[in-house]
C-alpha atoms as a PDB file:
ATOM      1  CA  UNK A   1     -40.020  83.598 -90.284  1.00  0.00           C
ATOM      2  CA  UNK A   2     -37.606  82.120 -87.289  1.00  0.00           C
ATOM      3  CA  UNK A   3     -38.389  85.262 -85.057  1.00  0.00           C
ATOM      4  CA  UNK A   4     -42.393  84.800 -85.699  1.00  0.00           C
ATOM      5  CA  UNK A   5     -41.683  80.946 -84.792  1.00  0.00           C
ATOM      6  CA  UNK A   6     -39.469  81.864 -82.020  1.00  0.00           C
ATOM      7  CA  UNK A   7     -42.772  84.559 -80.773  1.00  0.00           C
ATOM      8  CA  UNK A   8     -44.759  81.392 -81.424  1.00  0.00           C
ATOM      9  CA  UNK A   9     -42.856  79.165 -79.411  1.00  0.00           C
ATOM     10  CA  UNK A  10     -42.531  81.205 -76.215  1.00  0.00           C
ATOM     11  CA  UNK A  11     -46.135  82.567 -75.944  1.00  0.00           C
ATOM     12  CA  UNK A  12     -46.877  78.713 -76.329  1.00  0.00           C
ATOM     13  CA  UNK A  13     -44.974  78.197 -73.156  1.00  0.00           C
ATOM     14  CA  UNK A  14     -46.197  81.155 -71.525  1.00  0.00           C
ATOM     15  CA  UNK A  15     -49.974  79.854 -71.929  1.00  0.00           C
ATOM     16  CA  UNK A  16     -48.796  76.415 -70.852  1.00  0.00           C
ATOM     17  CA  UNK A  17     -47.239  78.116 -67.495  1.00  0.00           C
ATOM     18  CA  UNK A  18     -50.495  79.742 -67.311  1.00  0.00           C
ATOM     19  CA  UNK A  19     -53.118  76.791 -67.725  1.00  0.00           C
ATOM     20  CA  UNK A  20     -51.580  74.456 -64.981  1.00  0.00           C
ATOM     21  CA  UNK A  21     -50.071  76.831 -62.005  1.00  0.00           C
ATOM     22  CA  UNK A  22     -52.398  79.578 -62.355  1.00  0.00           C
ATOM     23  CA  UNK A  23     -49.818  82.402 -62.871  1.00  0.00           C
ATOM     24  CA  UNK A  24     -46.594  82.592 -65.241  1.00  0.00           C
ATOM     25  CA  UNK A  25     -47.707  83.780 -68.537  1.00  0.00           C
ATOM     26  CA  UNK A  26     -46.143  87.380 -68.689  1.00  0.00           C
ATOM     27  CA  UNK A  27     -43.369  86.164 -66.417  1.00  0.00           C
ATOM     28  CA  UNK A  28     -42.545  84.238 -69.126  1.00  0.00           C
ATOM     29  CA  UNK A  29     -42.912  85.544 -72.283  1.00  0.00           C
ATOM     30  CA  UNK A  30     -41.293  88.679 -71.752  1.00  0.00           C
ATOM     31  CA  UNK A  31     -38.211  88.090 -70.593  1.00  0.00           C
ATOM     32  CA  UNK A  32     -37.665  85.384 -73.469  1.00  0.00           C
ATOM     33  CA  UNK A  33     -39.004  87.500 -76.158  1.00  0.00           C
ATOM     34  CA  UNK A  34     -36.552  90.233 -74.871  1.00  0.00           C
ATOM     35  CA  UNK A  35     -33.502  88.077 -76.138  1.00  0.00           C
ATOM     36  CA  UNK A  36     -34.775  87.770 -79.227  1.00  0.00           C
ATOM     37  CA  UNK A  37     -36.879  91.280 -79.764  1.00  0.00           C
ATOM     38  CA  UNK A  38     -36.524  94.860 -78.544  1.00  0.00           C
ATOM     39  CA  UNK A  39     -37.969  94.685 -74.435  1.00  0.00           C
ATOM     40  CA  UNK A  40     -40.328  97.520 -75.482  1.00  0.00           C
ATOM     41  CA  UNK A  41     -41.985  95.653 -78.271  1.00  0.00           C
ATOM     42  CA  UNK A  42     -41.912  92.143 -75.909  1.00  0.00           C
ATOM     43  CA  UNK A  43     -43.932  93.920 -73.507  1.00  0.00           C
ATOM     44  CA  UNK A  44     -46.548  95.290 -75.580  1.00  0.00           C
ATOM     45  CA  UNK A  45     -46.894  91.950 -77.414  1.00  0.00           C
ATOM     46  CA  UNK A  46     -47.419  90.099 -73.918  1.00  0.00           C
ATOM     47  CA  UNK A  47     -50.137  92.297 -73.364  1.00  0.00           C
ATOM     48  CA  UNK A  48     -52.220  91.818 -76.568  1.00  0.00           C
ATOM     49  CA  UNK A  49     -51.418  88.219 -76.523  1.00  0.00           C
ATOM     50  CA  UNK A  50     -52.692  88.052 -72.791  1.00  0.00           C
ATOM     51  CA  UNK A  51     -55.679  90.242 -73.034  1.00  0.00           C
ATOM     52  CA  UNK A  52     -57.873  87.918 -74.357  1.00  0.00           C
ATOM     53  CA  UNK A  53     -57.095  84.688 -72.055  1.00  0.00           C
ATOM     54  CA  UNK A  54     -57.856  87.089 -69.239  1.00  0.00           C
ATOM     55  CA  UNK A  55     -60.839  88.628 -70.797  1.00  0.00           C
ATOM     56  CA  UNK A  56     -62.536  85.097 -71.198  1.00  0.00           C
ATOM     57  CA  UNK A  57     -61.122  83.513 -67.931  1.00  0.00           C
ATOM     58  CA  UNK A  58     -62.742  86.563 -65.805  1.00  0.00           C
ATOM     59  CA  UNK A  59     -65.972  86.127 -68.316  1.00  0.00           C
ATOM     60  CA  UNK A  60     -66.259  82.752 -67.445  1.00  0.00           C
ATOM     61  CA  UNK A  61     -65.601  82.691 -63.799  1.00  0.00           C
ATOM     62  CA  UNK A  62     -67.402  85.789 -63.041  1.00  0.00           C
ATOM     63  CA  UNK A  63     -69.659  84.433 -60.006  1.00  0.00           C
ATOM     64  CA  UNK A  64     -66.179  83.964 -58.283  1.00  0.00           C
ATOM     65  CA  UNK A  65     -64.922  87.427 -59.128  1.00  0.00           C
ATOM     66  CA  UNK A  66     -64.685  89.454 -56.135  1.00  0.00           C
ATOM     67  CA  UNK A  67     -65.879  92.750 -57.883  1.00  0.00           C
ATOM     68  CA  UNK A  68     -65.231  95.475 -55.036  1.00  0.00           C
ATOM     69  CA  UNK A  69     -61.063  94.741 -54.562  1.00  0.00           C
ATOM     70  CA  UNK A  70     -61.615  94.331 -58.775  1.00  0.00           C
ATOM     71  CA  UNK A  71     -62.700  97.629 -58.684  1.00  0.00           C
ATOM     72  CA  UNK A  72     -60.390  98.913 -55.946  1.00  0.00           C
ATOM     73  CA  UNK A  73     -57.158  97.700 -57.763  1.00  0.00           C
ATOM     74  CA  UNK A  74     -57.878  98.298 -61.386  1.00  0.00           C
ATOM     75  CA  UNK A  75     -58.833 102.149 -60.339  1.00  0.00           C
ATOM     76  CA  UNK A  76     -55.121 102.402 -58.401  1.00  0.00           C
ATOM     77  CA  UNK A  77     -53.836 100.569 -61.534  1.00  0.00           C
ATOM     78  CA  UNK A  78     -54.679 103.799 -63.517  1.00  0.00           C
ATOM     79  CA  UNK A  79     -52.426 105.764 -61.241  1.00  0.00           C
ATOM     80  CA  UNK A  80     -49.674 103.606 -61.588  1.00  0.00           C
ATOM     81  CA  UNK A  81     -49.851 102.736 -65.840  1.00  0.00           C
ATOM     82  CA  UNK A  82     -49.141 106.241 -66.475  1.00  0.00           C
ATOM     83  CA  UNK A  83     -45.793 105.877 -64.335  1.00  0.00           C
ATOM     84  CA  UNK A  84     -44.622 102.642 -66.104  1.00  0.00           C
ATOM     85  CA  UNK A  85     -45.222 103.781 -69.512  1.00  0.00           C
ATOM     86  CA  UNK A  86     -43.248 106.632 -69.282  1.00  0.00           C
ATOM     87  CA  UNK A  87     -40.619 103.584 -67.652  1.00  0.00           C
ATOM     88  CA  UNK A  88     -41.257 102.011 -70.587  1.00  0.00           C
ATOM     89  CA  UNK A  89     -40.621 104.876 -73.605  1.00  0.00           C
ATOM     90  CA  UNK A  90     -37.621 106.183 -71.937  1.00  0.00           C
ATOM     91  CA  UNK A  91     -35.692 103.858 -70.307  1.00  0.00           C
ATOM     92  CA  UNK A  92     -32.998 102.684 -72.520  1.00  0.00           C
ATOM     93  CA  UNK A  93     -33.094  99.217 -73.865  1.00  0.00           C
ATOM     94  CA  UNK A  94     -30.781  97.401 -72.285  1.00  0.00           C
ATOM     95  CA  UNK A  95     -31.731  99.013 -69.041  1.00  0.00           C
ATOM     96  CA  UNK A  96     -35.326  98.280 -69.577  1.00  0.00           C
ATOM     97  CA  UNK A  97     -34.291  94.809 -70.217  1.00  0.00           C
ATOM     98  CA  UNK A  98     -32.405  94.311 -67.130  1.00  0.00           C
ATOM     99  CA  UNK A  99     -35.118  95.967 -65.132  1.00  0.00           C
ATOM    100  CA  UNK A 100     -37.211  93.160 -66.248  1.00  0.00           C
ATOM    101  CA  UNK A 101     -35.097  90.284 -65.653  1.00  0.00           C
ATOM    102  CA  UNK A 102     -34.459  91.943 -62.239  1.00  0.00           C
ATOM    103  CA  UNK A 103     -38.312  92.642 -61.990  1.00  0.00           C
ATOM    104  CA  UNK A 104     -38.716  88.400 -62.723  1.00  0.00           C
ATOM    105  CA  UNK A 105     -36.074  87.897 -60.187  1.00  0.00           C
ATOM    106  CA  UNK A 106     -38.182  89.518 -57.866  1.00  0.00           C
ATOM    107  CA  UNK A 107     -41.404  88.012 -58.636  1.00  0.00           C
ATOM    108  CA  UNK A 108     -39.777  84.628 -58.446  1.00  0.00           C
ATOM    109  CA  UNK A 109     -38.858  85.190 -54.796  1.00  0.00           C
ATOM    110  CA  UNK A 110     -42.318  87.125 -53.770  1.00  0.00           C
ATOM    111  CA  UNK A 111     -44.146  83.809 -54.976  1.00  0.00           C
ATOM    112  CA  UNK A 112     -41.751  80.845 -53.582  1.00  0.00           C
ATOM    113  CA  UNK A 113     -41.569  82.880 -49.786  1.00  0.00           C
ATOM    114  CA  UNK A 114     -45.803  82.851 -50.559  1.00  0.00           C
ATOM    115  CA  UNK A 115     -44.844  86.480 -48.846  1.00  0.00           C
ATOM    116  CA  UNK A 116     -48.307  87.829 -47.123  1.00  0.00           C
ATOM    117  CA  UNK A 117     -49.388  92.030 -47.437  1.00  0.00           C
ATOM    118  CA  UNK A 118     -51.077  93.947 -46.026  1.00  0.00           C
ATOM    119  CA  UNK A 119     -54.727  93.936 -46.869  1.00  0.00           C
ATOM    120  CA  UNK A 120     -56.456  96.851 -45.693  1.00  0.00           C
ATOM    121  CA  UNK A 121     -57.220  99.865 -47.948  1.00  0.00           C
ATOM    122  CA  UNK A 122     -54.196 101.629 -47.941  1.00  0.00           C
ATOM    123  CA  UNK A 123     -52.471  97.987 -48.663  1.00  0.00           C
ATOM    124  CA  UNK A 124     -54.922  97.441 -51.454  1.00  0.00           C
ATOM    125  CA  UNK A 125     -54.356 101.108 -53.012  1.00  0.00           C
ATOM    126  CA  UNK A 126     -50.501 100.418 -52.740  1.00  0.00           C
ATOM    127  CA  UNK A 127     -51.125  96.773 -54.444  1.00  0.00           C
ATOM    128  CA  UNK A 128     -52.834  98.004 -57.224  1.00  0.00           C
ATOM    129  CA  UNK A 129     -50.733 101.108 -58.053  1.00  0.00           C
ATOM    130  CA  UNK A 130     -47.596  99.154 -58.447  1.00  0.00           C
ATOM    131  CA  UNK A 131     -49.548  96.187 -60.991  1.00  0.00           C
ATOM    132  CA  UNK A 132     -50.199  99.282 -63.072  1.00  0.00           C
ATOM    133  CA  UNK A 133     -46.883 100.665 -63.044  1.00  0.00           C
ATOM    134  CA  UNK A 134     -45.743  96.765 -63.780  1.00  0.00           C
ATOM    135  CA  UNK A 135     -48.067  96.547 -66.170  1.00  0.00           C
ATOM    136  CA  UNK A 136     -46.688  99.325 -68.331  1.00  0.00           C
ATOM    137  CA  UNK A 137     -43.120  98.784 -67.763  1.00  0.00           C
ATOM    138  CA  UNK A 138     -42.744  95.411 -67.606  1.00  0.00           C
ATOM    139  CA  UNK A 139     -45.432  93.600 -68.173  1.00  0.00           C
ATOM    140  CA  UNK A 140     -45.376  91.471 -65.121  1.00  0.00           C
ATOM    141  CA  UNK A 141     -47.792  91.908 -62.518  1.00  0.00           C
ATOM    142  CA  UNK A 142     -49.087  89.231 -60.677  1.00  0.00           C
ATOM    143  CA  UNK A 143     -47.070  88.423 -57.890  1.00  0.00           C
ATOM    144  CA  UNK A 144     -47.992  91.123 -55.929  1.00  0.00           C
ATOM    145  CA  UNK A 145     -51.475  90.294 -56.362  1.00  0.00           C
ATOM    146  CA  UNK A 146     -50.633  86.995 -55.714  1.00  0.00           C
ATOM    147  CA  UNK A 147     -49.422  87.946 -52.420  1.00  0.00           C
ATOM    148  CA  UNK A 148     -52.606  90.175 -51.513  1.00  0.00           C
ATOM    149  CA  UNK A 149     -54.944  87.671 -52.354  1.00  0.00           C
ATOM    150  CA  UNK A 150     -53.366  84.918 -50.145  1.00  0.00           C
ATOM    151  CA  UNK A 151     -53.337  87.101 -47.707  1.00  0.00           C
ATOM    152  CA  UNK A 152     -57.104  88.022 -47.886  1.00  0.00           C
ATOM    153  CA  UNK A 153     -57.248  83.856 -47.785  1.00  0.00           C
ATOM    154  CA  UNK A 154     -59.290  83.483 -51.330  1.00  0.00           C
ATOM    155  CA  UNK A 155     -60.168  80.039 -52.232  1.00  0.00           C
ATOM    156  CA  UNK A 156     -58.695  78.696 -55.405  1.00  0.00           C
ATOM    157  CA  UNK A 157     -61.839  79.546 -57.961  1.00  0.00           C
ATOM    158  CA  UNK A 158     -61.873  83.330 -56.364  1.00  0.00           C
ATOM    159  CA  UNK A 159     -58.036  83.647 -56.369  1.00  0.00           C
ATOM    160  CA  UNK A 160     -58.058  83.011 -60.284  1.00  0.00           C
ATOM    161  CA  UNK A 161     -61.589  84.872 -61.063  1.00  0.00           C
ATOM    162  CA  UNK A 162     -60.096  87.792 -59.250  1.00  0.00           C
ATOM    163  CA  UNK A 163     -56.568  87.295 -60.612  1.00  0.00           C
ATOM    164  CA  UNK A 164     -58.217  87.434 -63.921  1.00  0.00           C
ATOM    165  CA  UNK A 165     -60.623  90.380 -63.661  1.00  0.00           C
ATOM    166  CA  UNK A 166     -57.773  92.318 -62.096  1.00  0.00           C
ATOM    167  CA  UNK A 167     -55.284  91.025 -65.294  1.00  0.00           C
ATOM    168  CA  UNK A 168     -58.594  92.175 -67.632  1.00  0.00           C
ATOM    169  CA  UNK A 169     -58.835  95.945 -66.083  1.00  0.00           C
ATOM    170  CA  UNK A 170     -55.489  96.915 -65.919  1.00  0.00           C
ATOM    171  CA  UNK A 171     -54.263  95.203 -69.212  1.00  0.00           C
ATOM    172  CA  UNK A 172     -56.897  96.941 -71.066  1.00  0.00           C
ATOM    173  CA  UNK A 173     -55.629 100.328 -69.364  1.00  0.00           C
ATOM    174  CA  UNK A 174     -52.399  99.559 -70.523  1.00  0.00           C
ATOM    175  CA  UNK A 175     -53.189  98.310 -73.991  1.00  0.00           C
ATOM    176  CA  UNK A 176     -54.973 102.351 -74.323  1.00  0.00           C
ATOM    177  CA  UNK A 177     -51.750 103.853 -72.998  1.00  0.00           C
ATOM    178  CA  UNK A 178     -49.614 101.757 -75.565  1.00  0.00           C
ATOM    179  CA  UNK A 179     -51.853 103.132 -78.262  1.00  0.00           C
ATOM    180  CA  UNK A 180     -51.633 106.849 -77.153  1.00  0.00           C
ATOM    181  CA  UNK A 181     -47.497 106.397 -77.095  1.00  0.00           C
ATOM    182  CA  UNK A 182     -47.906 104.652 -80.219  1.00  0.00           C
ATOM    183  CA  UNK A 183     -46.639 101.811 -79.217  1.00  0.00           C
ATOM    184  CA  UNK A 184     -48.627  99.391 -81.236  1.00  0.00           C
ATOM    185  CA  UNK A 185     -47.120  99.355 -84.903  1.00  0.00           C
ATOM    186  CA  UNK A 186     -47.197  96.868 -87.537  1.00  0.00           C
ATOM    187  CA  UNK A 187     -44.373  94.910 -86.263  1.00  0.00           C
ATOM    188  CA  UNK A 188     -46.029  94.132 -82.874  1.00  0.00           C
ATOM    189  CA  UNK A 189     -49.322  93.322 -84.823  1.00  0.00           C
ATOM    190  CA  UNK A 190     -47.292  90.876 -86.852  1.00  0.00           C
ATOM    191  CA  UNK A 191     -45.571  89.455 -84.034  1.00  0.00           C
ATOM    192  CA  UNK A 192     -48.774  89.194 -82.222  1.00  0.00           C
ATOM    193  CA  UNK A 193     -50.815  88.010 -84.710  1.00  0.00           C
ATOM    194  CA  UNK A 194     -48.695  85.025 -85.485  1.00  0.00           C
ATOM    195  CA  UNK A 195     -48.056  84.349 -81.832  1.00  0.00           C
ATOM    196  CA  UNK A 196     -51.422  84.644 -80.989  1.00  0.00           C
ATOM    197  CA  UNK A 197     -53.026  80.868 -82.231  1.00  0.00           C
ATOM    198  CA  UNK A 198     -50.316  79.703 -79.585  1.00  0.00           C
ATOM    199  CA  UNK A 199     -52.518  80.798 -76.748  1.00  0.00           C
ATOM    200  CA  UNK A 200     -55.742  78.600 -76.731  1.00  0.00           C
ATOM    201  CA  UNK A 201     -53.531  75.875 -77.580  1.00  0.00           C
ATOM    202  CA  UNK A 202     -51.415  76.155 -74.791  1.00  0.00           C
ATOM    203  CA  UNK A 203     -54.162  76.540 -72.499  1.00  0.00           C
ATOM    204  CA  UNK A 204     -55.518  73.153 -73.872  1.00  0.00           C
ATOM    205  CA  UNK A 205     -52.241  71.171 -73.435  1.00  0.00           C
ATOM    206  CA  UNK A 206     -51.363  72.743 -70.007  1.00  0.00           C
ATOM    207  CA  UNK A 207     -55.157  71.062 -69.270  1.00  0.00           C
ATOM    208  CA  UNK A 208     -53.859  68.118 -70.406  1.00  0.00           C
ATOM    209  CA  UNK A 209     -50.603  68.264 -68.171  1.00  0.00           C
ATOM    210  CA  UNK A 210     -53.294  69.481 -65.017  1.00  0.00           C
ATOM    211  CA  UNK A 211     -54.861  66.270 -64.717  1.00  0.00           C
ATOM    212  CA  UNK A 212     -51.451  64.708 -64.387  1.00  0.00           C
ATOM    213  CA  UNK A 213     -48.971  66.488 -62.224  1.00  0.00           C
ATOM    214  CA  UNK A 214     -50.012  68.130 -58.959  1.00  0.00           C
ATOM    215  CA  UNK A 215     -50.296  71.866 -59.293  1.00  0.00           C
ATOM    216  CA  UNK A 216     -47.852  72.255 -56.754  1.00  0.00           C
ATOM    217  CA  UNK A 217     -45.309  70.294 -58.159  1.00  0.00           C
ATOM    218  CA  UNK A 218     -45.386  72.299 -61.506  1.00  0.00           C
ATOM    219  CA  UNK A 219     -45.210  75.481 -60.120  1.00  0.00           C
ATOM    220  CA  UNK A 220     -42.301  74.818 -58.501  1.00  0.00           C
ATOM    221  CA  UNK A 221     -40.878  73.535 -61.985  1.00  0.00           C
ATOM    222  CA  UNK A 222     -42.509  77.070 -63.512  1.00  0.00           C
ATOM    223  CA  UNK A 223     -40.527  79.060 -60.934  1.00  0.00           C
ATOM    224  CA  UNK A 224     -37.481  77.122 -61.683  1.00  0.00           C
ATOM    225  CA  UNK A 225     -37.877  78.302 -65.413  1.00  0.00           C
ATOM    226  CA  UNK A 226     -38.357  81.506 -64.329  1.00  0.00           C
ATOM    227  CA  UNK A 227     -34.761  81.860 -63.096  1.00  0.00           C
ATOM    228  CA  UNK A 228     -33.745  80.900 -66.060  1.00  0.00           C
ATOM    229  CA  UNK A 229     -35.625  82.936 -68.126  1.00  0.00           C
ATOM    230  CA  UNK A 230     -34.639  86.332 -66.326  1.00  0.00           C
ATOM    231  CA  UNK A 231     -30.828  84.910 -66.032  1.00  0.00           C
ATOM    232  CA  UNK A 232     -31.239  84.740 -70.220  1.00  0.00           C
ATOM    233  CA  UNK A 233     -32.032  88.319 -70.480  1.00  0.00           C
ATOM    234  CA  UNK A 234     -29.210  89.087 -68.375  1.00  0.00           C
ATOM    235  CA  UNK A 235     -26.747  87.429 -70.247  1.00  0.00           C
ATOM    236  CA  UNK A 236     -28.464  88.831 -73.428  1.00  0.00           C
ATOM    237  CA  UNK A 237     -28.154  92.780 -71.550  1.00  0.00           C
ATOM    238  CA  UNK A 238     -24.405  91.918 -70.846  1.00  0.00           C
ATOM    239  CA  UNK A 239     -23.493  90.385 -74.117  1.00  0.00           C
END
């Protein structure tokens, strides 16, 4: 009962991070869920917790979407999800664990430098082979897209609509790749199940919070968390 509270509690926070700076949720979750599950099974339970926020966000916002770099990036993504789940069933645990704090790490300093890349197709090809490898392995893939879409200069309703079709494609590629390894079992259905009612209602209270605190402002708190976060599952690697 305290670990499906604890899932509870940190996909709760996760959605929160998402609703008000726009990015945050895997970053999040998996990195806390690794302290207190195996990293393998925090991953996989990001993803089916995610899917659906995506799903409906790229649904909804689907005049924004920018369709052709959608389609660009989640076909590179199936390159790289291949790659990451084989990362991801045979990397030990406490390497695979570390990898993801470091991966966080990394994120954390892609975002706060608002680092630029290179746009062109061989950029975009790149960009969308390594979300899919993330998006196996560890479960955290935005910031490079992040980085590609401020560099192609979207305005805040495409950056999200795209953000979120790109999230859709390659989570559902990795969601078939975690059934084929058989990576979906009861326990991740359980954990996911109960942690799943935490995601619309994190969404509404990070609305809540939106109207109140410039963006800005919070994602600078959100990145702040993030440290802390990925320094938890170090300590919890090198306990």
């Amino acid at each position: 009962m305290l670990l499906l509270i604890a899932a509870f509690g940190i996909v709760l926070l996760g959605a929160f991070a998402q609703s008000v700076s726009g990015f945050g949720f895997a970053l999040v979750t998996v990195p806390l869920l690794a302290t207190v599950i195996d990293p393998r099974t925090a991953v996989v339970v990001t993803a089916l917790t995610d899917i659906g926020l995506t799903v409906v966000a790229t649904v909804r916002d689907r005049r924004y979407v920018r369709w052709r770099v959608t389609g660009a990036l989640t076909a590179a993504a199936l390159v790289g999800v291949p790659i990451g789940l084989l990362v991801l069933v045979t990397l030990p645990e406490r390497l695979l664990s570390a990898l993801i704090a470091v991966v966080v790490l990394g994120c954390v300093a892609l975002v706060w430098s608002s680092a630029r890349l290179r746009t062109g197709a061989a950029g975009i090809g790149a960009v969308g082979v390594l979300v899919g490898v993330l998006t196996a392995a560890t479960g955290t893939n935005g910031p490079p897209l992040v980085a590609a879409f401020h560099s192609l200069g979207y305005d805040p309703r495409t950056f999200r609509a795209t953000l979120a079709a790109v999230f859709s494609g390659a989570g559902l590629i990795a969601l078939a790749g975690f059934a084929l390894a058989g990576r979906i079992d009861a326990e991740v259905l359980r954990l996911s199940l109960a942690a799943l009612p935490a995601v619309p209602l994190g969404w509404w209270l990070g609305n809540l919070v939106f109207d109140r605190i410039a963006p800005a402002v919070f994602r600078r708190i959100v990145l702040v968390g993030l440290l802390g976060s990925a320094g938890a599952a170090l300590a919890a690697v090198a306990a």
